[in-house]
N, C-alpha and C. Protein backbone atom coordinates (compact mmCIF):
# COMPACT_ATOMS: atom_id res chain seq x y z
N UNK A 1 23.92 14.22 40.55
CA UNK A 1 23.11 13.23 41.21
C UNK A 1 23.05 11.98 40.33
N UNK A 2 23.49 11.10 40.94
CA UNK A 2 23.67 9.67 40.26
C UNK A 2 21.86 9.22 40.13
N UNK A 3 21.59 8.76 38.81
CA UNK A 3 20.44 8.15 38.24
C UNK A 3 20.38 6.37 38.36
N UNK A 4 19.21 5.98 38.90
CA UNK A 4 19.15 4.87 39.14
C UNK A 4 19.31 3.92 37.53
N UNK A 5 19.35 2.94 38.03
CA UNK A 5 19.34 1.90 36.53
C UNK A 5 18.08 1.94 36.14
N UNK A 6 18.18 2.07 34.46
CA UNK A 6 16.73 2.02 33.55
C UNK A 6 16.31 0.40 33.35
N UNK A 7 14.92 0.71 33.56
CA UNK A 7 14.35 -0.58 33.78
C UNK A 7 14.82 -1.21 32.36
N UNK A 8 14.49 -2.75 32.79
CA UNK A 8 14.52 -3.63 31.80
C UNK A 8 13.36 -4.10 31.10
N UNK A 9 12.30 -3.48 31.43
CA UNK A 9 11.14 -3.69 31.04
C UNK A 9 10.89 -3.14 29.95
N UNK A 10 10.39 -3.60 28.88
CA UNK A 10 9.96 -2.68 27.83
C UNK A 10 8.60 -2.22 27.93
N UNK A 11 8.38 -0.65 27.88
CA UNK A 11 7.12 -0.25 28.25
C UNK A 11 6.36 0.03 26.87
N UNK A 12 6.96 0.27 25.59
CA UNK A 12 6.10 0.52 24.67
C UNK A 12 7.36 0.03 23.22
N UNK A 13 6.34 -0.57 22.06
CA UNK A 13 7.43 -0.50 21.05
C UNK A 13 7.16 0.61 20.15
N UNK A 14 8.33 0.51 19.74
CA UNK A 14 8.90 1.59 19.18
C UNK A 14 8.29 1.24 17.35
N UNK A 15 8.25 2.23 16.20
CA UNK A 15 8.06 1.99 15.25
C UNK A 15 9.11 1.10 15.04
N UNK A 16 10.37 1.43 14.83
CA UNK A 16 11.63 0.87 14.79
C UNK A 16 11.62 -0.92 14.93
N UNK A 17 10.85 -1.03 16.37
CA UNK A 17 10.65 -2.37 16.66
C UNK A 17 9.75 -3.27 16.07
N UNK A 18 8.96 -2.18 15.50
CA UNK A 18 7.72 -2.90 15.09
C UNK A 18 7.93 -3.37 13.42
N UNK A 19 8.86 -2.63 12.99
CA UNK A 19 9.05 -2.76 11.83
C UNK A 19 10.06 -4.03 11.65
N UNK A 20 10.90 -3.82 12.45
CA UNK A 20 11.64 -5.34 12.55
C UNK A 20 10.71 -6.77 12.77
N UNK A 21 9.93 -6.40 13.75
CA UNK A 21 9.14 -7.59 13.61
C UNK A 21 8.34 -8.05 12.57
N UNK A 22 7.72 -7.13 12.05
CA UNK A 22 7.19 -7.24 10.45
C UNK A 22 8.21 -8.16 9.84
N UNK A 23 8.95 -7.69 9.61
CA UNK A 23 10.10 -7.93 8.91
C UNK A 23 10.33 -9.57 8.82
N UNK A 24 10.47 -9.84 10.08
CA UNK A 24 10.52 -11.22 10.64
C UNK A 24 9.78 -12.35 10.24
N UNK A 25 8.11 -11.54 10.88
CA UNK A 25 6.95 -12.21 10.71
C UNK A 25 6.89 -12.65 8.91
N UNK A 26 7.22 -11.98 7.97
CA UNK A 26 7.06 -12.21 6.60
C UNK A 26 8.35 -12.97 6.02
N UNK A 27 9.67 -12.71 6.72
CA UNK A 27 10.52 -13.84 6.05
C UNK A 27 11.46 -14.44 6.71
N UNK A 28 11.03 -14.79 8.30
CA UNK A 28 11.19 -15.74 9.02
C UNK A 28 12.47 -15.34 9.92
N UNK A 29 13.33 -14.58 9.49
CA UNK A 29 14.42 -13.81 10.54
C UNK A 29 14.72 -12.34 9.71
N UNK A 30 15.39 -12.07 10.48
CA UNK A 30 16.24 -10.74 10.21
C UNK A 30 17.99 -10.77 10.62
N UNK A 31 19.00 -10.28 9.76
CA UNK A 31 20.17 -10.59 10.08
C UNK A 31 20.27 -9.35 11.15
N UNK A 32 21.45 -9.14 12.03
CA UNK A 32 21.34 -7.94 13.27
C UNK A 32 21.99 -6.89 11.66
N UNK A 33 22.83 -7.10 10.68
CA UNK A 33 23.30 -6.10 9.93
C UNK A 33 22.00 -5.02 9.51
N UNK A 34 20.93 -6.27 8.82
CA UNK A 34 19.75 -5.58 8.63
C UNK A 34 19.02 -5.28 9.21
N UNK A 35 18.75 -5.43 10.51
CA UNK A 35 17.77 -4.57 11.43
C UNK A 35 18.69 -3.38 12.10
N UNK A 36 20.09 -3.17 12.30
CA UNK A 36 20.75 -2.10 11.94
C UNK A 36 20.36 -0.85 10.75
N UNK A 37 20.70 -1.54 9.83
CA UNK A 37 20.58 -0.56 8.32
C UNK A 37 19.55 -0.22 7.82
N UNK A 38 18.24 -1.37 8.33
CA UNK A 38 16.86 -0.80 7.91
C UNK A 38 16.07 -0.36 8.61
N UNK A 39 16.14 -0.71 9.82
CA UNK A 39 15.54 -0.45 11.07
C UNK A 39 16.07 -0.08 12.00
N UNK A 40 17.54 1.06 11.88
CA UNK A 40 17.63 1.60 12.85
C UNK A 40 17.30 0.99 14.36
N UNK A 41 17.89 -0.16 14.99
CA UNK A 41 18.02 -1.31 15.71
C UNK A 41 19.43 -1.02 16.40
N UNK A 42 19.40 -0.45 17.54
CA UNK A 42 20.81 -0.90 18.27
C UNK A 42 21.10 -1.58 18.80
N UNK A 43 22.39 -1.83 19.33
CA UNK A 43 22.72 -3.53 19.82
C UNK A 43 21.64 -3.44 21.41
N UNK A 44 21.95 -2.31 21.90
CA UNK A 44 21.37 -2.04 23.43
C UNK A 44 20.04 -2.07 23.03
N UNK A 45 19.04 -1.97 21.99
CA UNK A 45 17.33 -2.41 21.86
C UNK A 45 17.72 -3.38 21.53
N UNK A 46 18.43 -4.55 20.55
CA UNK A 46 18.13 -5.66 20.18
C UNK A 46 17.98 -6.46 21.61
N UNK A 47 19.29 -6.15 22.42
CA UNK A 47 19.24 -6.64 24.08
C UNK A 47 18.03 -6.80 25.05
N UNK A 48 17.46 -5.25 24.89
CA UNK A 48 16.09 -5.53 25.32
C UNK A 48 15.06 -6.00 25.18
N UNK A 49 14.82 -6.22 23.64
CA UNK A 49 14.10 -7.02 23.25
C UNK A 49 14.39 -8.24 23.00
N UNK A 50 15.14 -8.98 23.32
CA UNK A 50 15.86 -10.32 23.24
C UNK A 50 15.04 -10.49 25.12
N UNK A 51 15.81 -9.82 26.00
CA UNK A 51 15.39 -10.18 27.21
C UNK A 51 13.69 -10.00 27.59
N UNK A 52 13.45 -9.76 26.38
CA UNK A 52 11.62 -9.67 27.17
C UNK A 52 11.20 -10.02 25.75
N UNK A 53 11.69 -11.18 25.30
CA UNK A 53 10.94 -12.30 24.55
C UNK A 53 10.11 -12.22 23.58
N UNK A 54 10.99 -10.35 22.69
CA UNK A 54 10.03 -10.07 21.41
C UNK A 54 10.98 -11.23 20.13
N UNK A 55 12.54 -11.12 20.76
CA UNK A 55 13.50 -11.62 19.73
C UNK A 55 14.52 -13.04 20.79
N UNK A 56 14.90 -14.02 19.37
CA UNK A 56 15.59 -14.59 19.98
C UNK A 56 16.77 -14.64 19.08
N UNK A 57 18.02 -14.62 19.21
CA UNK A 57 18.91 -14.38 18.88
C UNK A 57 19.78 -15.96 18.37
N UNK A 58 19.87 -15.99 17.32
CA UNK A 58 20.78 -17.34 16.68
C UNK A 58 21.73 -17.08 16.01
N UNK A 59 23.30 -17.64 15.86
CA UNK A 59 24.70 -17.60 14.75
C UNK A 59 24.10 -19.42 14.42
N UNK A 60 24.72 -18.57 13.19
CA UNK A 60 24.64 -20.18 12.19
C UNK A 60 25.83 -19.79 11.39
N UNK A 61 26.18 -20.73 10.85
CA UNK A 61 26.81 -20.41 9.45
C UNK A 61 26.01 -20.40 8.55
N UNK A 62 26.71 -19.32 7.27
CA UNK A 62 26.00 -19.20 6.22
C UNK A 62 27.25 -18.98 5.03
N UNK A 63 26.63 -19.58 3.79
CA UNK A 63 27.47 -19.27 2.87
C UNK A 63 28.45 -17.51 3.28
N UNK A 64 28.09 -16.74 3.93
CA UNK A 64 29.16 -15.63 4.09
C UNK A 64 29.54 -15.82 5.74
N UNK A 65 29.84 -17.08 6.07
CA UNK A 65 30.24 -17.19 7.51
C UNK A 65 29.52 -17.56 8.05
N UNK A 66 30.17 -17.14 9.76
CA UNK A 66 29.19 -17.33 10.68
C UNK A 66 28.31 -15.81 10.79
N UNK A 67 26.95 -15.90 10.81
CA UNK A 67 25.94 -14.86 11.54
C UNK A 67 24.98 -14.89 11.82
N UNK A 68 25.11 -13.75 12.66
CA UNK A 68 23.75 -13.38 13.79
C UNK A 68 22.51 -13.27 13.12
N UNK A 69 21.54 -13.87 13.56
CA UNK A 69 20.05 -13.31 13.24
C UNK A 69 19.09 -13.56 14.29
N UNK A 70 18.45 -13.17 13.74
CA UNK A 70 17.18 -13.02 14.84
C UNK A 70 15.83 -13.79 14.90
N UNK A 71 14.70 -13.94 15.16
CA UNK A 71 13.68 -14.93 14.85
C UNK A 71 12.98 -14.40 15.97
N UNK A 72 11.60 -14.67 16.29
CA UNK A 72 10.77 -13.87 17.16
C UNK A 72 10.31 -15.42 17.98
N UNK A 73 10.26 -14.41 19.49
CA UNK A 73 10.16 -14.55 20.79
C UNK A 73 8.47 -14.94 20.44
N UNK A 74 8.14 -15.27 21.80
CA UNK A 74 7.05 -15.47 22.33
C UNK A 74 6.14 -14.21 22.30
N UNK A 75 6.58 -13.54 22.65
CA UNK A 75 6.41 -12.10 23.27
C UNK A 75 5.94 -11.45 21.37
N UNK A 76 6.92 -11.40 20.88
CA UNK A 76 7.02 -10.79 19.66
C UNK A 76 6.05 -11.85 18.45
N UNK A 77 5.74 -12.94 18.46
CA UNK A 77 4.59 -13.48 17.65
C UNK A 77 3.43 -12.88 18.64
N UNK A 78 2.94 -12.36 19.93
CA UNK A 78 1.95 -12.33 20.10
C UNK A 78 1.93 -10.83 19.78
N UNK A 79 2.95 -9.75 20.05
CA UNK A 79 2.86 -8.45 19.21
C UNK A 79 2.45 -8.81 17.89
N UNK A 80 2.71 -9.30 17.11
CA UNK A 80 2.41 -9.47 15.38
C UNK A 80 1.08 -10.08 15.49
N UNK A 81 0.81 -10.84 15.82
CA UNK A 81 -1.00 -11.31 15.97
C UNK A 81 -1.74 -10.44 16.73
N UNK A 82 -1.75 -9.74 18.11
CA UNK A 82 -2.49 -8.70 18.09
C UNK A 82 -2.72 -7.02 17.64
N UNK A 83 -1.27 -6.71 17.20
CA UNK A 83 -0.53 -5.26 16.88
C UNK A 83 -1.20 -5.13 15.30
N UNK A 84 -0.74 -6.50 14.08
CA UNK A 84 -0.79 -6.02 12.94
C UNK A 84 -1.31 -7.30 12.35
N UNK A 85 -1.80 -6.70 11.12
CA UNK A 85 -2.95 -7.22 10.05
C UNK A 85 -2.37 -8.47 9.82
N UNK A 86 -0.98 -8.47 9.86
CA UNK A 86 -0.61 -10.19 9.35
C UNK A 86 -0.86 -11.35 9.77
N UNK A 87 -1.98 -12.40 9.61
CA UNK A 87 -2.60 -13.57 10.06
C UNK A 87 -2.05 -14.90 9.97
N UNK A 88 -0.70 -15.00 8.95
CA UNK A 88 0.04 -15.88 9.15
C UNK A 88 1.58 -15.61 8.93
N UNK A 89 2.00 -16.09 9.50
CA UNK A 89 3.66 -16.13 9.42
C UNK A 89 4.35 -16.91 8.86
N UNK A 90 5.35 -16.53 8.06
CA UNK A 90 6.19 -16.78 7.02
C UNK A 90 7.25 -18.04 8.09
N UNK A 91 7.04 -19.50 7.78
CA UNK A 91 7.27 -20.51 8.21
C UNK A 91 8.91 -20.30 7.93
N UNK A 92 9.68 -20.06 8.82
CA UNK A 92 11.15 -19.99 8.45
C UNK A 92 11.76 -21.43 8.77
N UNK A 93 12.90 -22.21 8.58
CA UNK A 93 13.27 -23.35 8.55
C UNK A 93 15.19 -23.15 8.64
N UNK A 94 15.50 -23.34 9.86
CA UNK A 94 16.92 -23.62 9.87
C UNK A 94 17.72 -24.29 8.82
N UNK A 95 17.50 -25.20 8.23
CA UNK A 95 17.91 -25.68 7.27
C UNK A 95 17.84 -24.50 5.60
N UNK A 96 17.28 -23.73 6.00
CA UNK A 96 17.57 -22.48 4.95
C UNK A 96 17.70 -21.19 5.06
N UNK A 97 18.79 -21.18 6.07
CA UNK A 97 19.02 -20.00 6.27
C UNK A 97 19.27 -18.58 5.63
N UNK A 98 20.27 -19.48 4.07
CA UNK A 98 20.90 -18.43 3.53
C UNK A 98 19.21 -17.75 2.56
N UNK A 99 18.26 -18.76 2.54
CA UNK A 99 17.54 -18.69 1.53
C UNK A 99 16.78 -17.17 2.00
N UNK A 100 16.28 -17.69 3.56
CA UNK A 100 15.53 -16.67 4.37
C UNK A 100 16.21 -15.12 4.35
N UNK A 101 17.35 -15.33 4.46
CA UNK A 101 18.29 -14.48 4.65
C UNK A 101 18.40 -13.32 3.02
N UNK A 102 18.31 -13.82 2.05
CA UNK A 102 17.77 -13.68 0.92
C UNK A 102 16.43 -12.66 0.54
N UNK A 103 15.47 -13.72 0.96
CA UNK A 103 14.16 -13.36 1.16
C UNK A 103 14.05 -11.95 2.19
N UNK A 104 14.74 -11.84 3.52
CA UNK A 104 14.66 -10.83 3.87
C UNK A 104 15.29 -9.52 3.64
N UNK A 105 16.62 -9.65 2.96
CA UNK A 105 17.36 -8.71 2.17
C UNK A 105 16.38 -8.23 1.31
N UNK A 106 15.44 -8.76 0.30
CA UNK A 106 14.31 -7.92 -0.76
C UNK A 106 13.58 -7.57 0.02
N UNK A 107 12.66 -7.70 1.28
CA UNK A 107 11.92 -7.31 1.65
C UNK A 107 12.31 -5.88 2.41
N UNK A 108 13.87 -5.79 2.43
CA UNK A 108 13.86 -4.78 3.65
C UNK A 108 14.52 -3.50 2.50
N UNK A 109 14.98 -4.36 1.26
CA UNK A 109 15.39 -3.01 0.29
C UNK A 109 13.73 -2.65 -0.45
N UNK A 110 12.76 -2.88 -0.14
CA UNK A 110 11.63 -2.20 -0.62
C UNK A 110 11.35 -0.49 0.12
N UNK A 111 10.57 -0.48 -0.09
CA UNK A 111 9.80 1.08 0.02
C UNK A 111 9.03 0.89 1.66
N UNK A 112 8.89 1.60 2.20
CA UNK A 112 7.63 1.15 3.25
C UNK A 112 6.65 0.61 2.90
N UNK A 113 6.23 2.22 1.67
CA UNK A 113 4.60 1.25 1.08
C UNK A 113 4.66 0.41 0.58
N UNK A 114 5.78 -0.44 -0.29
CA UNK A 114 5.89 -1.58 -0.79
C UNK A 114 5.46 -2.74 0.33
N UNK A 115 6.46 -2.78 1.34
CA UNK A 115 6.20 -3.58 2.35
C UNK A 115 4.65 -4.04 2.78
N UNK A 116 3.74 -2.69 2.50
CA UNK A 116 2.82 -2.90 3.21
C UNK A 116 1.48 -3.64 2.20
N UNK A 117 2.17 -4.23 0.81
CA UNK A 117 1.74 -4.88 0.19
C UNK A 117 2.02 -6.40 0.50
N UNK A 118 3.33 -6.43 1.20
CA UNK A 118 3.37 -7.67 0.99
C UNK A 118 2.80 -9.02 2.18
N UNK A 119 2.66 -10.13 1.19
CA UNK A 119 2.34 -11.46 1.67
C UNK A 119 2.81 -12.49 1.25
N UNK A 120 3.30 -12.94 2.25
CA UNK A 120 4.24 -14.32 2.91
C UNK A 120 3.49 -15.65 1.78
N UNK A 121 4.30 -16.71 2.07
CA UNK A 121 4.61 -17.63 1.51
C UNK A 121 3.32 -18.18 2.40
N UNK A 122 3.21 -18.12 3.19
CA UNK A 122 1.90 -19.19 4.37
C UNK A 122 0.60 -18.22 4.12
N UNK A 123 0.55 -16.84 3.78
CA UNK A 123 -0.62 -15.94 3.41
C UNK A 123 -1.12 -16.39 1.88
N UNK A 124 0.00 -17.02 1.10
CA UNK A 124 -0.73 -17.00 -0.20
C UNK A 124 -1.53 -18.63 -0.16
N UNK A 125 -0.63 -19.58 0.51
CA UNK A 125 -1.25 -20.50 0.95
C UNK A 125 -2.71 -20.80 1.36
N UNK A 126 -2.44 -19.74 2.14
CA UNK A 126 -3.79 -19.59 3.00
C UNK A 126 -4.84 -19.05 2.20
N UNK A 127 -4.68 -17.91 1.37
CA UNK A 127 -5.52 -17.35 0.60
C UNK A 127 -6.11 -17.55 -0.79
N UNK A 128 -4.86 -18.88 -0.75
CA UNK A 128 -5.27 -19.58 -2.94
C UNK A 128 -6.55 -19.49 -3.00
N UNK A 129 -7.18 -19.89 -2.76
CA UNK A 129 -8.99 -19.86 -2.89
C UNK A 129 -9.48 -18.23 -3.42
N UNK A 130 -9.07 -17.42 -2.88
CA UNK A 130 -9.39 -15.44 -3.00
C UNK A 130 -8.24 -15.00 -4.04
N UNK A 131 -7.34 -15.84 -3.87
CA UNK A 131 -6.23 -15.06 -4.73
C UNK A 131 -5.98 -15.80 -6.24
N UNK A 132 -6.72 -16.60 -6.45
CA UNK A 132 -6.58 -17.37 -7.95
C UNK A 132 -7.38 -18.76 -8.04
N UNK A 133 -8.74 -18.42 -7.54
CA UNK A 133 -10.17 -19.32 -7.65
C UNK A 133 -10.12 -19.91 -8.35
N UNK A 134 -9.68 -19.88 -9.92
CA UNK A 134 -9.50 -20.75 -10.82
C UNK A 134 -8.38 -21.82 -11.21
N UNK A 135 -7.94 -21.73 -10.27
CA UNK A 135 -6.62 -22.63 -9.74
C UNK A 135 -6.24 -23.67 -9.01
N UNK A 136 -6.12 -24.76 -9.35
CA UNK A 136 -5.78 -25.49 -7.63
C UNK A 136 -4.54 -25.53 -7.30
N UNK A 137 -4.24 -25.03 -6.14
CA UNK A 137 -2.65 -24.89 -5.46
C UNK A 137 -1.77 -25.98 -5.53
N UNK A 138 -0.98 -26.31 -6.20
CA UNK A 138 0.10 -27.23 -6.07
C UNK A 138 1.28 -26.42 -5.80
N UNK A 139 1.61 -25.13 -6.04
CA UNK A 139 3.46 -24.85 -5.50
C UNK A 139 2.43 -23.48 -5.88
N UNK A 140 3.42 -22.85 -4.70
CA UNK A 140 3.40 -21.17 -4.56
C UNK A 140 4.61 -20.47 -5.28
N UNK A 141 4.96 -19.31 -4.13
CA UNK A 141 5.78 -18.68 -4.61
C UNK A 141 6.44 -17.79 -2.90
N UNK A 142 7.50 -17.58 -3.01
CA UNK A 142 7.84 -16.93 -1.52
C UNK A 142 6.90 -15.89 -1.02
N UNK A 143 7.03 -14.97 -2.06
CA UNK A 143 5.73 -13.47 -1.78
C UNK A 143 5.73 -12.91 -2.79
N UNK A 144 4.25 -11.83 -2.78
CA UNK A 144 4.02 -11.51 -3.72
C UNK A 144 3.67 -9.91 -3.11
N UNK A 145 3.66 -9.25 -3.88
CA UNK A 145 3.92 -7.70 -3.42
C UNK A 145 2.62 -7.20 -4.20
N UNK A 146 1.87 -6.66 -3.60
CA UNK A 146 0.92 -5.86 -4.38
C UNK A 146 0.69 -4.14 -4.43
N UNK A 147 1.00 -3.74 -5.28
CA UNK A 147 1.51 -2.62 -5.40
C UNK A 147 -0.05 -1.58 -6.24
N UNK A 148 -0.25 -0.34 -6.56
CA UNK A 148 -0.43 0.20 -7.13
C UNK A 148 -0.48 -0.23 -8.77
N UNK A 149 0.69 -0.54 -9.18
CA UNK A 149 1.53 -0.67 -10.69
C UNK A 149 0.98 -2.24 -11.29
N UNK A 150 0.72 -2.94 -9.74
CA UNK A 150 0.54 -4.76 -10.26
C UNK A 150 1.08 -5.39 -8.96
N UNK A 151 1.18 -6.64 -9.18
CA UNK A 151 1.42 -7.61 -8.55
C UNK A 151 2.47 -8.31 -9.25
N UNK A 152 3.65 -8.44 -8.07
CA UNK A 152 5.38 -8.35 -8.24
C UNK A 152 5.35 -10.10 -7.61
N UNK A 153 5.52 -11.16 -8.08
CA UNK A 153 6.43 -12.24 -7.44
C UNK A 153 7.54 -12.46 -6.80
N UNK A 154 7.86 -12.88 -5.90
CA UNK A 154 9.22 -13.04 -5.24
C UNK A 154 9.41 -14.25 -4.89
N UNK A 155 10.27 -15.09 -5.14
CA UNK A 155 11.14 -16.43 -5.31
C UNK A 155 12.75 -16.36 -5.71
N UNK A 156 13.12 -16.70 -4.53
CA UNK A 156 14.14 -17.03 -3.68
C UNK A 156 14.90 -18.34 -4.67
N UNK A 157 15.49 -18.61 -5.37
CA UNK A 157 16.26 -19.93 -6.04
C UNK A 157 17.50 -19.86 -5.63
N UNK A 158 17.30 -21.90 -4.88
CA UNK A 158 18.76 -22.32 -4.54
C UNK A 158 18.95 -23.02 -5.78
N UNK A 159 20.33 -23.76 -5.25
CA UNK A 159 20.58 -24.56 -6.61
C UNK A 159 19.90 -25.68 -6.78
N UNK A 160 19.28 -26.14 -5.84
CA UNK A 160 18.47 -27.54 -5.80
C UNK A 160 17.10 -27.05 -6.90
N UNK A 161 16.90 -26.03 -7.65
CA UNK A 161 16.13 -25.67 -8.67
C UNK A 161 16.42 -25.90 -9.81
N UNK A 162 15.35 -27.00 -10.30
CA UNK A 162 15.61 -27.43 -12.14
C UNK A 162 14.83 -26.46 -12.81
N UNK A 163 14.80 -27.03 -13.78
CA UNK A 163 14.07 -26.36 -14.93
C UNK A 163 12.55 -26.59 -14.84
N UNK A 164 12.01 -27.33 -14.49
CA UNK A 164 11.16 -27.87 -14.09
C UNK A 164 10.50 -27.21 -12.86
N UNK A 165 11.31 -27.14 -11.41
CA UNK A 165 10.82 -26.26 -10.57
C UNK A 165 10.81 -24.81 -10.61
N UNK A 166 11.11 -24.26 -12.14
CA UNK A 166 11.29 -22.51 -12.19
C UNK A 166 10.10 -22.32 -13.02
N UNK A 167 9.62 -23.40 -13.63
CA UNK A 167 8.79 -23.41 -14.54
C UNK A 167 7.29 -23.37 -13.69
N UNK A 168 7.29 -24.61 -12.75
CA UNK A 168 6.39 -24.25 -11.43
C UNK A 168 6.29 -23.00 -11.25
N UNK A 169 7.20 -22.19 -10.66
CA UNK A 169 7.47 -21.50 -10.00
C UNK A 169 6.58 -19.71 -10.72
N UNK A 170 6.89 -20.11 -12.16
CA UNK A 170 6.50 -19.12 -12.75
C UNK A 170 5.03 -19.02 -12.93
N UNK A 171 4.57 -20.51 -13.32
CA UNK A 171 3.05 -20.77 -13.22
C UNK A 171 1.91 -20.67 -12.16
N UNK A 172 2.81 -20.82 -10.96
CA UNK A 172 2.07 -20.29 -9.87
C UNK A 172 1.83 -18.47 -9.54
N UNK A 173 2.89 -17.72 -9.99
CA UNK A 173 3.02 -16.19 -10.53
C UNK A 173 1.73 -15.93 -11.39
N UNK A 174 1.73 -16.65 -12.32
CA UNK A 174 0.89 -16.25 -13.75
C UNK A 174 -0.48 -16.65 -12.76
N UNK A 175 -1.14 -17.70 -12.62
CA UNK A 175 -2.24 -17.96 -11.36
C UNK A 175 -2.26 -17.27 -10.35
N UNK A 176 -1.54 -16.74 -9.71
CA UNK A 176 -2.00 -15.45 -9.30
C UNK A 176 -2.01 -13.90 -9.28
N UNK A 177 -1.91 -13.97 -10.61
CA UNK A 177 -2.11 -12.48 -11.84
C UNK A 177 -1.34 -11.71 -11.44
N UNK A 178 0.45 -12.03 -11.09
CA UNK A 178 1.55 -11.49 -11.15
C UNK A 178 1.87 -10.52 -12.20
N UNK A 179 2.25 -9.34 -12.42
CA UNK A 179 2.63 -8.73 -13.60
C UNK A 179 4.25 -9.37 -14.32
N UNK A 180 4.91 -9.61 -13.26
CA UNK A 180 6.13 -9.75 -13.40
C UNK A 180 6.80 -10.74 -11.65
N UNK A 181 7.84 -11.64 -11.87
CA UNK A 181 8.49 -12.28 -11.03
C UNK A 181 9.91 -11.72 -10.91
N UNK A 182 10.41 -11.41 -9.82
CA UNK A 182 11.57 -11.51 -9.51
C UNK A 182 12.66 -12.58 -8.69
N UNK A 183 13.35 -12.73 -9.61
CA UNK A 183 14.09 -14.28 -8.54
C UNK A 183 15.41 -13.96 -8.38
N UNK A 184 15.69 -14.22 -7.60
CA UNK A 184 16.59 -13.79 -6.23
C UNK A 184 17.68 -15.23 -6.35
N UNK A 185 18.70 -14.94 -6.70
CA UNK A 185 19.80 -16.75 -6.35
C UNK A 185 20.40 -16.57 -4.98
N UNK A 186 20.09 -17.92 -4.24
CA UNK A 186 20.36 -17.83 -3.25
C UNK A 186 22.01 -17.93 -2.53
């Protein structure tokens, strides 16, 4: 007996999905390789969720070619604002793709529970006041991971970084009682 066609509707997300969107929401896309390899993402869910406006799908070039990534739908920023704790989103910018691209490669080789430490580049923003009172914000840092062990920095360096902006870079770490920074070349 022939089975009718499965709707196109998405009726519930999946952990899988939800984790990609995380993903997103904190460092502005996801490549399709890595929501494959970390999130268990097939091309036939990326489809569905592309057509019901959790994901939108972009090729750019990037220093390793042309590729696919992803960036969230309409649909999928209002999953992340009502679904999960994260209150701001990690401001992604076409003009830095490879950087984002970067940024989301560390986030997706973490741990789960790691993940569920972390906060975005627009969260620490938002939070300088709670997160280093004795400070006034002039330059952040991409994210910062709060763990059990301490508080991990993450910064992303292109080459447009002097000596001068790593030095920033570290001082904003130390202000907000980082144990240690990790930097990432883009």
């Amino acid at each position: 007996m022939a089975r009718g066609r499965k709707s196109e509707k998405i009726k519930r997300i999946t952990k899988s999905d939800g984790e990609t969107m995380k993903s997103i929401a904190h460092t502005g896309l996801i490549t399709r390789s890595n929501a494959k390899k970390y999130f268990n993402l097939n091309d036939k869910r990326v489809e569905l969720l592309k057509k019901n406006s959790y994901l939108i799908e972009h090729t750019n070039n990037t220093k390793k070619g042309l590729q696919t990534y992803y960036t969230l739908g309409k649909a999928g920023v209002d999953f992340i604002k009502s679904k999960t704790d994260i209150d701001f989103l990690y401001r992604g910018n076409k003009n830095q793709i490879d950087h984002d691209i970067k940024l989301n490669q560390a986030y997706c080789q973490m741990t789960h529970e790691q993940r569920q430490g972390w906060l975005n580049e627009n969260q620490i923003i938002h939070r300088w006041d709670t997160l280093s009172p004795d400070t006034k914000h002039v330059t952040g840092v991409d994210a910062i991971v709060v763990t059990a062990e301490g508080i991990v920095a993450i910064e992303v360096i292109t080459r447009n970084y002097g000596e001068v902006e790593i030095q920033e870079k570290q001082d904003a770490a130390n202000a907000l009682g980082c144990n240690r920074m990790v930097m990432i070349n883009a």
